[in-house]
PDB file of N, CA and C in Angstrom:
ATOM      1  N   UNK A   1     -55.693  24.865   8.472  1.00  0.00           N
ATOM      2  CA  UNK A   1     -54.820  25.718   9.264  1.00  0.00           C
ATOM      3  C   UNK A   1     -55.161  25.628  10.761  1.00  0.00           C
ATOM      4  N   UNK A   2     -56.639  25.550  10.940  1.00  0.00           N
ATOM      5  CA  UNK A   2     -56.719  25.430  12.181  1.00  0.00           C
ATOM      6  C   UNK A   2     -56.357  24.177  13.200  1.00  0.00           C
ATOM      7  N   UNK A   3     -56.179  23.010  12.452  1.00  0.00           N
ATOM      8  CA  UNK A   3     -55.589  21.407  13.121  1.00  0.00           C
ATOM      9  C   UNK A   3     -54.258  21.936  13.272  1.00  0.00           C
ATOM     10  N   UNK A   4     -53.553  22.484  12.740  1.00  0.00           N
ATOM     11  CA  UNK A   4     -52.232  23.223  13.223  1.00  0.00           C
ATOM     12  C   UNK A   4     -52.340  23.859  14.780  1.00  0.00           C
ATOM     13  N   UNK A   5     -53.330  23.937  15.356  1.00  0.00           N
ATOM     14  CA  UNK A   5     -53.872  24.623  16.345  1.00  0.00           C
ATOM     15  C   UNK A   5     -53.222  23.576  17.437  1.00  0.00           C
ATOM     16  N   UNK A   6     -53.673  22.201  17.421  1.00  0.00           N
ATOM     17  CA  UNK A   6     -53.845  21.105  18.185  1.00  0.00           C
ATOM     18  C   UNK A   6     -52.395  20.603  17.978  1.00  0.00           C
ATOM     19  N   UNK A   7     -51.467  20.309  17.054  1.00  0.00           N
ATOM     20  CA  UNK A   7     -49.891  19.890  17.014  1.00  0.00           C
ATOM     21  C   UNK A   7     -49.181  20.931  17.446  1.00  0.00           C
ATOM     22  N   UNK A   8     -49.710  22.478  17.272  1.00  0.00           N
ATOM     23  CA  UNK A   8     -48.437  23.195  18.502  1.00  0.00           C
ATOM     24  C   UNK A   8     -49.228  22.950  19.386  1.00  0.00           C
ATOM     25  N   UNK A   9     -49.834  22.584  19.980  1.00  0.00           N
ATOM     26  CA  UNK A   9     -50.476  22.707  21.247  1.00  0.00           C
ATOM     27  C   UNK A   9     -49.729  21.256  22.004  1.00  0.00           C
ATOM     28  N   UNK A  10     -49.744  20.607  21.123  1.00  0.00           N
ATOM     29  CA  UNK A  10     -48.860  19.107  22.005  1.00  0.00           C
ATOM     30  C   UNK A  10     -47.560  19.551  21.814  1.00  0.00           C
ATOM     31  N   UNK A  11     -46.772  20.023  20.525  1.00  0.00           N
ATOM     32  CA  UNK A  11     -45.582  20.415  20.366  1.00  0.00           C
ATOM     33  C   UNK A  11     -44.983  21.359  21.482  1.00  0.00           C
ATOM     34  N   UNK A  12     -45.708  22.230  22.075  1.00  0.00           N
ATOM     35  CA  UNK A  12     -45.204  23.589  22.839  1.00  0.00           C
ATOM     36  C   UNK A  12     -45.523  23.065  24.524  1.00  0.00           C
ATOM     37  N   UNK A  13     -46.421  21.910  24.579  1.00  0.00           N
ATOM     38  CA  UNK A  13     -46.527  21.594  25.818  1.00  0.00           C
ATOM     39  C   UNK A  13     -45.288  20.446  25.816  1.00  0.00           C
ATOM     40  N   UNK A  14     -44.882  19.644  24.978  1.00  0.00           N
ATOM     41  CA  UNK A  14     -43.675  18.924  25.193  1.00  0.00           C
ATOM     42  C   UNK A  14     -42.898  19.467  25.726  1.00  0.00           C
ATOM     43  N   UNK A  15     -42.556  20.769  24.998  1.00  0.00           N
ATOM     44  CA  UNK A  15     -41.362  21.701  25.362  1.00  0.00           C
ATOM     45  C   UNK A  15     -41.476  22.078  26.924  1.00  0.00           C
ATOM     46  N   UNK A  16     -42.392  22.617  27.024  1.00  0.00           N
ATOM     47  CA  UNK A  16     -42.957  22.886  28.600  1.00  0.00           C
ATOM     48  C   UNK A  16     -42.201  21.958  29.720  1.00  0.00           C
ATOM     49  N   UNK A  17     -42.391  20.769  29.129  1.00  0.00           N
ATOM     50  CA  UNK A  17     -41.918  19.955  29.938  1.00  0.00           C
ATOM     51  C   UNK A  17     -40.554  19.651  30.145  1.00  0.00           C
ATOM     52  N   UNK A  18     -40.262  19.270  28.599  1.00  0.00           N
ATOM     53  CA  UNK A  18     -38.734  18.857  28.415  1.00  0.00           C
ATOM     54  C   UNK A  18     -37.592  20.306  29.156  1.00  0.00           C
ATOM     55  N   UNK A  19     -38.042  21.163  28.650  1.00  0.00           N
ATOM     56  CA  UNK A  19     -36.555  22.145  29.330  1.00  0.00           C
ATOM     57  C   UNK A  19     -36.335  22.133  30.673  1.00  0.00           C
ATOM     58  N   UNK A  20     -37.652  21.938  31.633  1.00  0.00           N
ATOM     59  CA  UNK A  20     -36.903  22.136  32.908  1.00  0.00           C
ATOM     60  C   UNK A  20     -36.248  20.826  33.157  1.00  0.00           C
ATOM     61  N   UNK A  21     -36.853  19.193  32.524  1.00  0.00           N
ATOM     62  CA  UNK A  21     -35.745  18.627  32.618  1.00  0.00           C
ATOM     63  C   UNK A  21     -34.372  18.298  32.309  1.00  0.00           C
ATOM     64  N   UNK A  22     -34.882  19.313  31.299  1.00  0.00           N
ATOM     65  CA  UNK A  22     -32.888  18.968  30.534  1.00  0.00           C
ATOM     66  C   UNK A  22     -32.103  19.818  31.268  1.00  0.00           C
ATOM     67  N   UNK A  23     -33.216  21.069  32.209  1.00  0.00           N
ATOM     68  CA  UNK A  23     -32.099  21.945  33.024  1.00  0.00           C
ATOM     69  C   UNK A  23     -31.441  21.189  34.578  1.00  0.00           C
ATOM     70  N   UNK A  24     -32.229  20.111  34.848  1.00  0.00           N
ATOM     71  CA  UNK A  24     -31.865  19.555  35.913  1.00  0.00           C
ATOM     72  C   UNK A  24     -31.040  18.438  35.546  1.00  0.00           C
ATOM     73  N   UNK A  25     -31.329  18.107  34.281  1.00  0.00           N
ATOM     74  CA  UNK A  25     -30.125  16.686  34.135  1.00  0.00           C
ATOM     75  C   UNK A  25     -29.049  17.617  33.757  1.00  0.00           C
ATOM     76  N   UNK A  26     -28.554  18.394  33.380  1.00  0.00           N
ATOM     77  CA  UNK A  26     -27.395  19.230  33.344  1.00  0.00           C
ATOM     78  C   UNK A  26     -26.264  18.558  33.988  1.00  0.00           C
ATOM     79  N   UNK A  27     -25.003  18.606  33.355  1.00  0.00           N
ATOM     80  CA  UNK A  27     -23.676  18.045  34.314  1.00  0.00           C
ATOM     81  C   UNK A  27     -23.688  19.326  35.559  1.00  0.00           C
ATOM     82  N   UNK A  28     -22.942  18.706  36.577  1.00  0.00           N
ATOM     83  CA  UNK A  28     -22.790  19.585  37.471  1.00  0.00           C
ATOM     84  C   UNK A  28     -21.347  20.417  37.143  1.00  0.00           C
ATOM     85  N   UNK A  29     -20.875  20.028  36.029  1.00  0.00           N
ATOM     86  CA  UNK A  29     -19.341  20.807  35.799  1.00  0.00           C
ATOM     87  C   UNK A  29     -20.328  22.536  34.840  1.00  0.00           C
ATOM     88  N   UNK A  30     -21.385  22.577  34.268  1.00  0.00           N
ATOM     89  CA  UNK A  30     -21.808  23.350  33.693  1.00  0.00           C
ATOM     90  C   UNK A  30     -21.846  24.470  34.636  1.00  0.00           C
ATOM     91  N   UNK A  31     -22.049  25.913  34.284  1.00  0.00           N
ATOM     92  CA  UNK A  31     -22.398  26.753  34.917  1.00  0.00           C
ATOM     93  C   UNK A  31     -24.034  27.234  35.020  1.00  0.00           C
ATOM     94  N   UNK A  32     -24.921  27.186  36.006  1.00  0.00           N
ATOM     95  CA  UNK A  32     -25.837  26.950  35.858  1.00  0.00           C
ATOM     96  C   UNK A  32     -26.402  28.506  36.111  1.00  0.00           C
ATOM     97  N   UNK A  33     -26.046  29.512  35.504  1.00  0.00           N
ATOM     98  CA  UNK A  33     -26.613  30.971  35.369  1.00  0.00           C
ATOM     99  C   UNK A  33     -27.722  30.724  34.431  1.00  0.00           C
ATOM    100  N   UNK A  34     -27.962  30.158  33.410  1.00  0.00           N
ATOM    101  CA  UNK A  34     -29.188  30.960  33.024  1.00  0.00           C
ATOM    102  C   UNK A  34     -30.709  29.279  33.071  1.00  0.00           C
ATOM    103  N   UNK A  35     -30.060  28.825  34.035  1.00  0.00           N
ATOM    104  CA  UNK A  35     -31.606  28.033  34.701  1.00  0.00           C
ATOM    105  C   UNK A  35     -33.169  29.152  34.314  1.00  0.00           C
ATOM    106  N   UNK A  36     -32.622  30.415  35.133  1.00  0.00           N
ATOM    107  CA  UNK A  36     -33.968  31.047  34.743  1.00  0.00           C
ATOM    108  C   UNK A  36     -34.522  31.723  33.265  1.00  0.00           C
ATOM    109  N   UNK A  37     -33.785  31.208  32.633  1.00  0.00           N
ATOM    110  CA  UNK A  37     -34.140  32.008  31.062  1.00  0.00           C
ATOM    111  C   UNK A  37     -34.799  30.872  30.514  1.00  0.00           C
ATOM    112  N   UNK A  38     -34.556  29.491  31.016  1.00  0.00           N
ATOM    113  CA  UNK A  38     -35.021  28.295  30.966  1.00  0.00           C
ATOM    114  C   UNK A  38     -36.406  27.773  31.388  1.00  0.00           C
ATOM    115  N   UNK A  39     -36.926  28.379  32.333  1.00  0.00           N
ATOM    116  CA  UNK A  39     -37.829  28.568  33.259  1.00  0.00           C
ATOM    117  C   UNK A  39     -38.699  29.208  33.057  1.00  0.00           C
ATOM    118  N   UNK A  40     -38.583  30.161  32.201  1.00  0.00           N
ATOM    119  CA  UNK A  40     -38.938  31.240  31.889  1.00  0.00           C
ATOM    120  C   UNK A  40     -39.508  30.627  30.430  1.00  0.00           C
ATOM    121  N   UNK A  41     -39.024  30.481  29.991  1.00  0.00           N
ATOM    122  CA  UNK A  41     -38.645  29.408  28.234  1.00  0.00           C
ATOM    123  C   UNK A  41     -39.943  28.463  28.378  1.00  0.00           C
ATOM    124  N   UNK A  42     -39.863  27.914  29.782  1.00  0.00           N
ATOM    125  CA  UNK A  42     -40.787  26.709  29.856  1.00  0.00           C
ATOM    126  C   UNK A  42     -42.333  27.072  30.237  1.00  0.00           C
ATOM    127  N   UNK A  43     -42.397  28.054  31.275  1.00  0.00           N
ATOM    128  CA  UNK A  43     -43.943  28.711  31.188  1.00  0.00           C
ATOM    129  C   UNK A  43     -44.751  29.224  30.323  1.00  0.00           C
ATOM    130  N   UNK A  44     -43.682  30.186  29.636  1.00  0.00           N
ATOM    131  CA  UNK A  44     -44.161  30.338  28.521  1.00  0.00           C
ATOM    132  C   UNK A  44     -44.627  29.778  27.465  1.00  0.00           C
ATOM    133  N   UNK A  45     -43.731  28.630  27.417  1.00  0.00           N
ATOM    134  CA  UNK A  45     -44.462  27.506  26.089  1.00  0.00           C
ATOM    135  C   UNK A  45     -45.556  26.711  26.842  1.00  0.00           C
ATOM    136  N   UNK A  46     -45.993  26.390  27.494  1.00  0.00           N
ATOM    137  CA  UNK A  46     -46.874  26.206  28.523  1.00  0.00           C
ATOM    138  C   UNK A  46     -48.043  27.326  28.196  1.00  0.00           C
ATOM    139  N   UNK A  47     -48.117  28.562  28.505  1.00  0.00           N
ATOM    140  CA  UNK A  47     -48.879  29.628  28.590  1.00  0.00           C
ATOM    141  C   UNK A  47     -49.172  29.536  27.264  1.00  0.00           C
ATOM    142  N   UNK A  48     -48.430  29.431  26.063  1.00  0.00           N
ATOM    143  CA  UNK A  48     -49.011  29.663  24.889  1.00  0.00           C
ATOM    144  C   UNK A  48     -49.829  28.123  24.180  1.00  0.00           C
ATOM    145  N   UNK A  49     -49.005  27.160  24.887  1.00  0.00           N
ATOM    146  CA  UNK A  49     -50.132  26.225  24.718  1.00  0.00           C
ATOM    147  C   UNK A  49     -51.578  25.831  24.863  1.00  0.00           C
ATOM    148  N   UNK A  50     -51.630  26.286  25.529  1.00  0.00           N
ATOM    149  CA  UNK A  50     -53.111  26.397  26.223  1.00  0.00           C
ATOM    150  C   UNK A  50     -53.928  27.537  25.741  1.00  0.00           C
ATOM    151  N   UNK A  51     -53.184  28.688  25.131  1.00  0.00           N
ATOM    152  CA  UNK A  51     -53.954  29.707  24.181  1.00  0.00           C
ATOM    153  C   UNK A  51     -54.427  29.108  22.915  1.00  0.00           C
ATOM    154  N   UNK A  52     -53.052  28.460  22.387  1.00  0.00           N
ATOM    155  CA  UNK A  52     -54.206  27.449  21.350  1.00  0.00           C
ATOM    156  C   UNK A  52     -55.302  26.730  21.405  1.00  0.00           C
ATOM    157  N   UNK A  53     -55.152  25.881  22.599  1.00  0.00           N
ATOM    158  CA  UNK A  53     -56.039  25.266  22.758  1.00  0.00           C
ATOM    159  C   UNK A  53     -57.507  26.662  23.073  1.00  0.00           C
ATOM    160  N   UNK A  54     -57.259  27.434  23.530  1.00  0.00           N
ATOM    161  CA  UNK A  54     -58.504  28.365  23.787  1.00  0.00           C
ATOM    162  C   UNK A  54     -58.635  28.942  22.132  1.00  0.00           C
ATOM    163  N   UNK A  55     -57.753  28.991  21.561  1.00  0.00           N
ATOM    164  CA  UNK A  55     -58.046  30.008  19.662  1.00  0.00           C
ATOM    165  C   UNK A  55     -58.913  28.647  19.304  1.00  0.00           C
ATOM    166  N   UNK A  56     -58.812  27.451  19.757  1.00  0.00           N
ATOM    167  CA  UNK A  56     -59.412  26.573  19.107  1.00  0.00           C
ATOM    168  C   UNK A  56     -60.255  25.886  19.563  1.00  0.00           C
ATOM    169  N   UNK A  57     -60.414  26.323  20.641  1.00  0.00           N
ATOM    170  CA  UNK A  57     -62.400  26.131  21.159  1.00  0.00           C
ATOM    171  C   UNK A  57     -62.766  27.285  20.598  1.00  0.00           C
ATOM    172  N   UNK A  58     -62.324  28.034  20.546  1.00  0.00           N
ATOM    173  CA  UNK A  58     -63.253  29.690  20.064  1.00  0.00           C
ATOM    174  C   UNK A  58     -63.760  29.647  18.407  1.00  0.00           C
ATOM    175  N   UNK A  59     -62.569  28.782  17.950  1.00  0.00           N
ATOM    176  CA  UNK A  59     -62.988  28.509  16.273  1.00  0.00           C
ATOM    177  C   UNK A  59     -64.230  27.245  16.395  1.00  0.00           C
ATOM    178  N   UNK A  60     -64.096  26.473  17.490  1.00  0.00           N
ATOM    179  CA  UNK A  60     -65.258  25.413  17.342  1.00  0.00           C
ATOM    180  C   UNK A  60     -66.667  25.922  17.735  1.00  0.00           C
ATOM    181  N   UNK A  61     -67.005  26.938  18.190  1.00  0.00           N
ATOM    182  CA  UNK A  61     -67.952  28.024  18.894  1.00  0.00           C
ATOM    183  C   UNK A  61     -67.730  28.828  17.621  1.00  0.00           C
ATOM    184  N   UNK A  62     -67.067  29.086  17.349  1.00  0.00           N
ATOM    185  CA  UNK A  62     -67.292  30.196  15.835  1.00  0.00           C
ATOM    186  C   UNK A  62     -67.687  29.773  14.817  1.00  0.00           C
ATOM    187  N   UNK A  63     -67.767  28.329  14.470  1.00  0.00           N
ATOM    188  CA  UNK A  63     -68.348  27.362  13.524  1.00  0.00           C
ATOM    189  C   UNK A  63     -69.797  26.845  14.138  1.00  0.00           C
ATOM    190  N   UNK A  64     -70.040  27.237  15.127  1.00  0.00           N
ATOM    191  CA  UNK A  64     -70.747  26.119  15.822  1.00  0.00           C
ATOM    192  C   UNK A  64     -70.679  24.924  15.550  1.00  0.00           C
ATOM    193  N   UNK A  65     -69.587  24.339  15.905  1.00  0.00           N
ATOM    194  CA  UNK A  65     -69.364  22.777  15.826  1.00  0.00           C
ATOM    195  C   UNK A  65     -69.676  22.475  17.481  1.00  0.00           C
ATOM    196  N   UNK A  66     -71.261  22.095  17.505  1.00  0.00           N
ATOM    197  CA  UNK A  66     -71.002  21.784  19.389  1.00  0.00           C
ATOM    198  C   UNK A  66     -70.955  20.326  19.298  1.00  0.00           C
ATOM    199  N   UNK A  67     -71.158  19.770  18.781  1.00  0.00           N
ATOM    200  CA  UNK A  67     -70.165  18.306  18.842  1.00  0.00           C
ATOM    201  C   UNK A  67     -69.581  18.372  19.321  1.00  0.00           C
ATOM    202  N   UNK A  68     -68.774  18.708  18.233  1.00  0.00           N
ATOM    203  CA  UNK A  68     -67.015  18.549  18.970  1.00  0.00           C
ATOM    204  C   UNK A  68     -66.651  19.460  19.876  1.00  0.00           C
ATOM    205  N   UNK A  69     -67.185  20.479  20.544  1.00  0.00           N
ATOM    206  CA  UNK A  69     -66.893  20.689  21.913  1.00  0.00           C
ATOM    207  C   UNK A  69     -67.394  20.097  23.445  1.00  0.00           C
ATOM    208  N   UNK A  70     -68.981  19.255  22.868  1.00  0.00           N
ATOM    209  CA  UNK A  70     -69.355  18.438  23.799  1.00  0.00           C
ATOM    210  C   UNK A  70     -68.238  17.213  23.848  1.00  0.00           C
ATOM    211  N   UNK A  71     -68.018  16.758  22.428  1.00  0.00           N
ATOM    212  CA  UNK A  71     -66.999  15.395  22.628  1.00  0.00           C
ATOM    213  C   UNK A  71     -65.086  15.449  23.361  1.00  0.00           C
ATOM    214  N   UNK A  72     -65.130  17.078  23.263  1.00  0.00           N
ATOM    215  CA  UNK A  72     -63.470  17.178  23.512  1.00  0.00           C
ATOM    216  C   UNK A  72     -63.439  18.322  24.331  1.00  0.00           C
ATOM    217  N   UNK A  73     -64.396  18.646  24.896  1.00  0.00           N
ATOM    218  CA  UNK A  73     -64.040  19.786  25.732  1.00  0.00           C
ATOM    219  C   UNK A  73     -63.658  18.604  27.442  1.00  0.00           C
ATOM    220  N   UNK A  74     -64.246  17.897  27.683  1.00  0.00           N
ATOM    221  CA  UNK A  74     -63.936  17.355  29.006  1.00  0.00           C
ATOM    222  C   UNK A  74     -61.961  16.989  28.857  1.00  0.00           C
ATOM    223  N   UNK A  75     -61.632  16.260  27.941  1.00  0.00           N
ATOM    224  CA  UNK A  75     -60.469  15.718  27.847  1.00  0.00           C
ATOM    225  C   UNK A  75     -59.653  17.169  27.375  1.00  0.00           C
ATOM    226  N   UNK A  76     -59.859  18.318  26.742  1.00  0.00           N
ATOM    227  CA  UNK A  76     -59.178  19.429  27.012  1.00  0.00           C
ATOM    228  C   UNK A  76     -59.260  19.846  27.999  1.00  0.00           C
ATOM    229  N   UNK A  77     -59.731  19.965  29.027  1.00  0.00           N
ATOM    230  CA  UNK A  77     -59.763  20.071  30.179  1.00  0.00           C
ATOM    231  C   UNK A  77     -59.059  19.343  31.103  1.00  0.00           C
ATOM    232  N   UNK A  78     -58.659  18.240  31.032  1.00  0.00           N
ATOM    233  CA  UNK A  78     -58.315  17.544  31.966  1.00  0.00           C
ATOM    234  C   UNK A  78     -56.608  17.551  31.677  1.00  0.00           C
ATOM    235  N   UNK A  79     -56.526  17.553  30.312  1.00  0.00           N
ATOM    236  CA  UNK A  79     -54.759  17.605  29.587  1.00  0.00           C
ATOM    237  C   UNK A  79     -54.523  19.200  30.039  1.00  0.00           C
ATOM    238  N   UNK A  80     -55.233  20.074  29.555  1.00  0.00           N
ATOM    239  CA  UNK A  80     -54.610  21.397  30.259  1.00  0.00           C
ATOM    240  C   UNK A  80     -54.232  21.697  31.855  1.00  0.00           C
ATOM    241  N   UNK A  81     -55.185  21.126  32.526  1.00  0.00           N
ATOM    242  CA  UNK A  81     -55.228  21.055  33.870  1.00  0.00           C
ATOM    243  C   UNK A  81     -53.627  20.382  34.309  1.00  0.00           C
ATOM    244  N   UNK A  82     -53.262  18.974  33.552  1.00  0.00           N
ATOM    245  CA  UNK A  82     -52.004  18.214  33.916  1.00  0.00           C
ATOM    246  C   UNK A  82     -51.004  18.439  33.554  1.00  0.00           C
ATOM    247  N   UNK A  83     -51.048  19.639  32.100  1.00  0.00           N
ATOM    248  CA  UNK A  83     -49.754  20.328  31.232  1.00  0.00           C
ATOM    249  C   UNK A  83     -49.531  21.652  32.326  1.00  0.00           C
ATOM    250  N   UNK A  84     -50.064  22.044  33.203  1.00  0.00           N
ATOM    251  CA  UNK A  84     -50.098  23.136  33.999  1.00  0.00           C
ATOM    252  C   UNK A  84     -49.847  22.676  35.458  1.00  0.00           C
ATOM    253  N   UNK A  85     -50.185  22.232  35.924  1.00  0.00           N
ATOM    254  CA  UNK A  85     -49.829  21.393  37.014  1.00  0.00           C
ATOM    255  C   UNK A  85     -47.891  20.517  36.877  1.00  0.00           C
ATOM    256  N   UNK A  86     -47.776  20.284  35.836  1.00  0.00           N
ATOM    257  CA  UNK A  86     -46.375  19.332  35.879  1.00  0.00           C
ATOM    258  C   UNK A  86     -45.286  20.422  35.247  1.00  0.00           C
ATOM    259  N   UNK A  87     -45.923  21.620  34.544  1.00  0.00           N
ATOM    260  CA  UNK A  87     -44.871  22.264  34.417  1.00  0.00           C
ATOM    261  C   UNK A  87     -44.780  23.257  35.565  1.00  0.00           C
ATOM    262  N   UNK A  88     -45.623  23.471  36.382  1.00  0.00           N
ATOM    263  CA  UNK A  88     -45.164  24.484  37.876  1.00  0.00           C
ATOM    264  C   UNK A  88     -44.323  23.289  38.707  1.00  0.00           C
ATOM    265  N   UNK A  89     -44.797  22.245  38.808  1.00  0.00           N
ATOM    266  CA  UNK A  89     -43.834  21.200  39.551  1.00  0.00           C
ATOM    267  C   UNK A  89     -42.489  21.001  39.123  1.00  0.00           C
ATOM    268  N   UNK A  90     -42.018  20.734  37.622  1.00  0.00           N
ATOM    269  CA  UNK A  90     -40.884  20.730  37.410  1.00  0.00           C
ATOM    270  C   UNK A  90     -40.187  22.126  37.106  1.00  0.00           C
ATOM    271  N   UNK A  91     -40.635  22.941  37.185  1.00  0.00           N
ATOM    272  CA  UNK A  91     -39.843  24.428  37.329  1.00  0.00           C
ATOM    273  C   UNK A  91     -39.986  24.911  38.535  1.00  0.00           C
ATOM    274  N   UNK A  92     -40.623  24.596  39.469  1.00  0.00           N
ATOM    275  CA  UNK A  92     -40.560  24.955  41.086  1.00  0.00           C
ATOM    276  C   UNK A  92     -39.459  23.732  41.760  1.00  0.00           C
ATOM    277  N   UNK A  93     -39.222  22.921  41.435  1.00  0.00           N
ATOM    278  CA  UNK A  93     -38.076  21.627  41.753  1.00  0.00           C
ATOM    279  C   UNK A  93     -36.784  22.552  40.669  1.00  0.00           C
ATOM    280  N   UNK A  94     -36.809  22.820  39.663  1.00  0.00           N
ATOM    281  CA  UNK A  94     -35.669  23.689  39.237  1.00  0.00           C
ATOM    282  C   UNK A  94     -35.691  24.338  40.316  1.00  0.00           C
ATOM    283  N   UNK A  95     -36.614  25.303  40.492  1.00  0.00           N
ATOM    284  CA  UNK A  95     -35.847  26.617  41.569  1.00  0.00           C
ATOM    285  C   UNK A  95     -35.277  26.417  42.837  1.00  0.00           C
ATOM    286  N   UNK A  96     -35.837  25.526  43.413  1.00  0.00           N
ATOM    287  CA  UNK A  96     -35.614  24.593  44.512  1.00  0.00           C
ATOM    288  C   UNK A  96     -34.050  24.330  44.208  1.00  0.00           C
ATOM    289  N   UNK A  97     -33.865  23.460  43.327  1.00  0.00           N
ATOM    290  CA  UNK A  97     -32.328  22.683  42.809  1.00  0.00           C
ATOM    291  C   UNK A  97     -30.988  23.837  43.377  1.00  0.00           C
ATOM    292  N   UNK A  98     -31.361  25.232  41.899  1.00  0.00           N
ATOM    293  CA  UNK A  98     -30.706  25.815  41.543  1.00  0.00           C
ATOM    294  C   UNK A  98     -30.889  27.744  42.579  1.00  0.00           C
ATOM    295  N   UNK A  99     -31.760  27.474  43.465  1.00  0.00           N
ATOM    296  CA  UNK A  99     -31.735  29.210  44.233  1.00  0.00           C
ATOM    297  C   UNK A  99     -30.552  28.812  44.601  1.00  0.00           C
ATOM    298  N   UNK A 100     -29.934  28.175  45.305  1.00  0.00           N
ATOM    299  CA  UNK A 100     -28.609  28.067  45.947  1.00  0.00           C
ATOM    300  C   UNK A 100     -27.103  28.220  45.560  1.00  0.00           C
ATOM    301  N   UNK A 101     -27.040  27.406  44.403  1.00  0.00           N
ATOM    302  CA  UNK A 101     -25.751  27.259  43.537  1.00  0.00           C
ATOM    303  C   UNK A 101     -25.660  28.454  42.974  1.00  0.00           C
ATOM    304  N   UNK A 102     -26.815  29.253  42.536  1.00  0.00           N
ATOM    305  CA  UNK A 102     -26.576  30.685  41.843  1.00  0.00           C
ATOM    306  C   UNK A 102     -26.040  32.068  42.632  1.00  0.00           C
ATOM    307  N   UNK A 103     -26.697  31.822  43.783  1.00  0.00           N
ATOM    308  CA  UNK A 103     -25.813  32.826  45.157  1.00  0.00           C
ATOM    309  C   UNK A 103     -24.451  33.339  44.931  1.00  0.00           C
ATOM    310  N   UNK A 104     -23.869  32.015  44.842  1.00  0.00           N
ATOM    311  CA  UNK A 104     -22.822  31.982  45.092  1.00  0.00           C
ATOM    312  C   UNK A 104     -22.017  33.219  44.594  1.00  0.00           C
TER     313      UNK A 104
END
């Protein structure tokens, strides 16, 4: 149950990523009101990704498996750092896109 930990954790950071681009490839004939429910959609799966990844260092420390936190804690580190970093970039380029067209 707990390797389930690590496939939503890639699964929910995909997502992270993918919605703000599917909100920017959008036709421009669409109405683009709910960009921010999207945005919103995308931090969040983001935010909860990275909780897994923390439920599942906490289970490797709760086992004492320090192996495998000496062997995978650097590279969890470095993927969380870049799943967090690219989803503020592509949802701050949404807001950028779309503060304007929504004014209206």
């Amino acid at each position: 149950m707990i390797g389930l930990l690590n496939i939503g954790s890639l699964v929910l950071g995909l997502i992270a990523w993918i919605l703000p681009v599917v909100n920017l490839m959008r036709d421009e004939k669409h109405d683009h009101k709910n960009w921010v429910v999207l945005s919103i959609m995308s931090i969040s799966a983001c935010a909860i990704s990275l909780c897994f990844q923390i439920f599942n260092s906490y289970y490797l420390v709760k086992i004492e498996d320090w192996t495998a936190l000496l062997d995978t804690m650097g590279a969890v580190v470095f993927v969380a750092a870049v799943l967090l970093v690219i989803t503020i970039l592509l949802n701050a380029i949404t807001l950028i896109v779309y503060r304007d067209r929504t004014a209206k």
